[in-house]
C-alpha atoms as a PDB file:
ATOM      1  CA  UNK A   1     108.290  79.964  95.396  1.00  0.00           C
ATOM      2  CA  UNK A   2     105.041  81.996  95.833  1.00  0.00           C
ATOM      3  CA  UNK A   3     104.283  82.783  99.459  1.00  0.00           C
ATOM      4  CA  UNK A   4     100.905  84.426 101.350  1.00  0.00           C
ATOM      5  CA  UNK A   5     100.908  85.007 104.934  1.00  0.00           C
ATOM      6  CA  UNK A   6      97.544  84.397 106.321  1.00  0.00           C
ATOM      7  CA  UNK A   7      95.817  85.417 109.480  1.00  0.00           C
ATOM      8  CA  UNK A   8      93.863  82.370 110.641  1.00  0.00           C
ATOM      9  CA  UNK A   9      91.000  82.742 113.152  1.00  0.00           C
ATOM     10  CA  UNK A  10      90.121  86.052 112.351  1.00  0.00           C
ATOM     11  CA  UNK A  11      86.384  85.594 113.898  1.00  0.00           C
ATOM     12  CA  UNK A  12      87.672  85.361 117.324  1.00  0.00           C
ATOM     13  CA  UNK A  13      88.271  88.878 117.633  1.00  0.00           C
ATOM     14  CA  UNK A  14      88.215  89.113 121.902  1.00  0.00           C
ATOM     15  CA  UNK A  15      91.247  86.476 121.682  1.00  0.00           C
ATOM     16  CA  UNK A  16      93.072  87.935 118.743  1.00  0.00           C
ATOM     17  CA  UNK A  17      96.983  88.585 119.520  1.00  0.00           C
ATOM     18  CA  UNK A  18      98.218  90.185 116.229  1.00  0.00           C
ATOM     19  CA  UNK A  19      96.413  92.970 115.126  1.00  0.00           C
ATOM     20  CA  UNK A  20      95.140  93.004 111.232  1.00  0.00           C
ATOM     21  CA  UNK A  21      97.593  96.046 110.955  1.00  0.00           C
ATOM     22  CA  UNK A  22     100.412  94.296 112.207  1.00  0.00           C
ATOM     23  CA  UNK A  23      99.434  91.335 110.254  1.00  0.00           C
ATOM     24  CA  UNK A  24      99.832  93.890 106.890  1.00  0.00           C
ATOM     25  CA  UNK A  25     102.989  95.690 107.928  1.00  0.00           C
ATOM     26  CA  UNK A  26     105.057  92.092 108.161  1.00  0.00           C
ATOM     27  CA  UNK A  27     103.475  90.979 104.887  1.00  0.00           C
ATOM     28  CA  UNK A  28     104.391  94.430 102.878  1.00  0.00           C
ATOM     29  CA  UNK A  29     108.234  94.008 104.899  1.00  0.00           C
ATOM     30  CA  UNK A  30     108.283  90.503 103.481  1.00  0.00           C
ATOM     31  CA  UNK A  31     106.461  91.959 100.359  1.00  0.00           C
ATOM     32  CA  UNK A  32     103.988  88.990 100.184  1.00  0.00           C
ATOM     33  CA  UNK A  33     100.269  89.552  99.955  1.00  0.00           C
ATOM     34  CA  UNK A  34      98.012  89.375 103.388  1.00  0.00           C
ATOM     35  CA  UNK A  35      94.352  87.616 103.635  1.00  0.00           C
ATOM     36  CA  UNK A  36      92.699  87.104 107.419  1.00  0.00           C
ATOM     37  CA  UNK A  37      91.131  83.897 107.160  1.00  0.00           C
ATOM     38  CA  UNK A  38      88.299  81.779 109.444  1.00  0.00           C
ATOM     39  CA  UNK A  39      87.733  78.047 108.612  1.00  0.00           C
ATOM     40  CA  UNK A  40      84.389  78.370 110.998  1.00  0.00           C
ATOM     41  CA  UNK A  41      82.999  80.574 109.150  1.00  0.00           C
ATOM     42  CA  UNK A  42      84.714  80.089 105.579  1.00  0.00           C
ATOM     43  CA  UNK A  43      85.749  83.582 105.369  1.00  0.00           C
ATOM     44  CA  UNK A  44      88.502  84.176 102.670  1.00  0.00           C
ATOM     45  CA  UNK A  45      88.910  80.590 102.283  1.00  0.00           C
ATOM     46  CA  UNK A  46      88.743  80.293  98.465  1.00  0.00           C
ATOM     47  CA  UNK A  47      89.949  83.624  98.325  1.00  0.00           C
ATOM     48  CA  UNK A  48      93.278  82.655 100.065  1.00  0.00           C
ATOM     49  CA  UNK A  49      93.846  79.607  97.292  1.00  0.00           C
ATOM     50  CA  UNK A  50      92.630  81.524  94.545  1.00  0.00           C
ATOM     51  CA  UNK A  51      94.977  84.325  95.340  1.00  0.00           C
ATOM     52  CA  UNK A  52      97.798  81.784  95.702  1.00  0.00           C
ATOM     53  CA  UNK A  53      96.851  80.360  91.803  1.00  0.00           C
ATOM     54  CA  UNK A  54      96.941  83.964  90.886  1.00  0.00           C
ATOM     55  CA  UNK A  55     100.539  84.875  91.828  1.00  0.00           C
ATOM     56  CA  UNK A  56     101.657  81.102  90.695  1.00  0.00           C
ATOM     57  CA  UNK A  57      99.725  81.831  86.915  1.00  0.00           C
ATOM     58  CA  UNK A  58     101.429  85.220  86.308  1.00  0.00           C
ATOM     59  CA  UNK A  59     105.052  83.529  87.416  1.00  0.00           C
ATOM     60  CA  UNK A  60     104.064  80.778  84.523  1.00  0.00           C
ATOM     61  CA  UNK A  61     102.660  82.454  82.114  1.00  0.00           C
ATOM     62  CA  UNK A  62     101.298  81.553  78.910  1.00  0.00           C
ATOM     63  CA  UNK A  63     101.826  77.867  79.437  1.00  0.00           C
ATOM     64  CA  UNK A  64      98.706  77.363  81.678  1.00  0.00           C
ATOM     65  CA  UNK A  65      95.838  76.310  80.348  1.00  0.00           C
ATOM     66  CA  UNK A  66      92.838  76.544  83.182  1.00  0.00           C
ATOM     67  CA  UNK A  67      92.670  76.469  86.897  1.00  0.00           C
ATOM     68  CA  UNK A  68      89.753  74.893  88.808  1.00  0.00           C
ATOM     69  CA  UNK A  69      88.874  73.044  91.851  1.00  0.00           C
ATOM     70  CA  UNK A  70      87.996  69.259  91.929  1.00  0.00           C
ATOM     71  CA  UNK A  71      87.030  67.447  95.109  1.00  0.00           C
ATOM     72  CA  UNK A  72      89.777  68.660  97.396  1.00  0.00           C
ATOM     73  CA  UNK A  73      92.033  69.886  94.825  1.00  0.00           C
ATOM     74  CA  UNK A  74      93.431  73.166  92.510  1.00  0.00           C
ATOM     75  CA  UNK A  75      94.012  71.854  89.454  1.00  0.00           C
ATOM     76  CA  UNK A  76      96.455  74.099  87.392  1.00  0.00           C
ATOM     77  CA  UNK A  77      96.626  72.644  84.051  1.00  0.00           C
ATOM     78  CA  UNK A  78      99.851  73.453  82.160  1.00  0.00           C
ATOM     79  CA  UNK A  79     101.068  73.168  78.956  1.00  0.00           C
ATOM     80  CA  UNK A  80     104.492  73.275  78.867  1.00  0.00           C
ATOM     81  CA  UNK A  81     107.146  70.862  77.490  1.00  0.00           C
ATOM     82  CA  UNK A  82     109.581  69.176  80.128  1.00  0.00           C
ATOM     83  CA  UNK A  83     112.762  68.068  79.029  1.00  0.00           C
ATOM     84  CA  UNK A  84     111.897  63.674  79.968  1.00  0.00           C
ATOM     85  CA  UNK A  85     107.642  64.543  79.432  1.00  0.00           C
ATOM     86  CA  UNK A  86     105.154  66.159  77.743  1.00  0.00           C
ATOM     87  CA  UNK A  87     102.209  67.846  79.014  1.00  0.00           C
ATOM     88  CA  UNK A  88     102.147  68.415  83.014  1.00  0.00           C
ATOM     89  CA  UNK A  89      99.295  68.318  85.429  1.00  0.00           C
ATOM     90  CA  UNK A  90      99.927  70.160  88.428  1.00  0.00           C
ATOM     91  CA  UNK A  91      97.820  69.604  91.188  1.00  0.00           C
ATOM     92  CA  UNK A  92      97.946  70.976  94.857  1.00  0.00           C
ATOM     93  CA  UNK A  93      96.206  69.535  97.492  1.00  0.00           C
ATOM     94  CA  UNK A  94      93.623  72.215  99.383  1.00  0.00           C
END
């Protein structure tokens, strides 16, 4: 399972709580990757999913095929045999 801890409303900086620091230190103890993140202003939105695809691509390897985004979904597209199937689509909704 690939993980990303995300800082979400990072353009309200006179209410934040967590400090961007802190917000690093628990993802390098956990030893997942960190993005800050505002849906207002669409900072490190795409970023955050397209970092995601990255860690799930190297942990599949060869059998993907391409990654993009349609409508309101990442589309991984995979080649790889199943043991009941043959080619799988994988898509995660954004």
């Amino acid at each position: 399972m690939e993980k990303l801890l995300i800082g979400n409303k990072c353009d309200w900086e006179a209410r934040r709580v967590v400090s961007k620091e802190k917000g690093e230190a628990l993802a390098r103890s956990q030893e997942v990757p960190f993005l800050e993140t505002s849906a207002k202003t669409n900072y490190n939105i795409d970023e955050a999913f397209e970092k995601l695809a990255r860690h799930i691509l190297r942990k599949v390897g060869s059998s993907v095929h391409d990654v993009l985004f349609l409508d309101e979904y990442l589309v991984i597209v995979m080649y790889k045999k199943l043991p009941t199937s043959g080619d799988t689509l994988l898509t995660l909704p954004l």
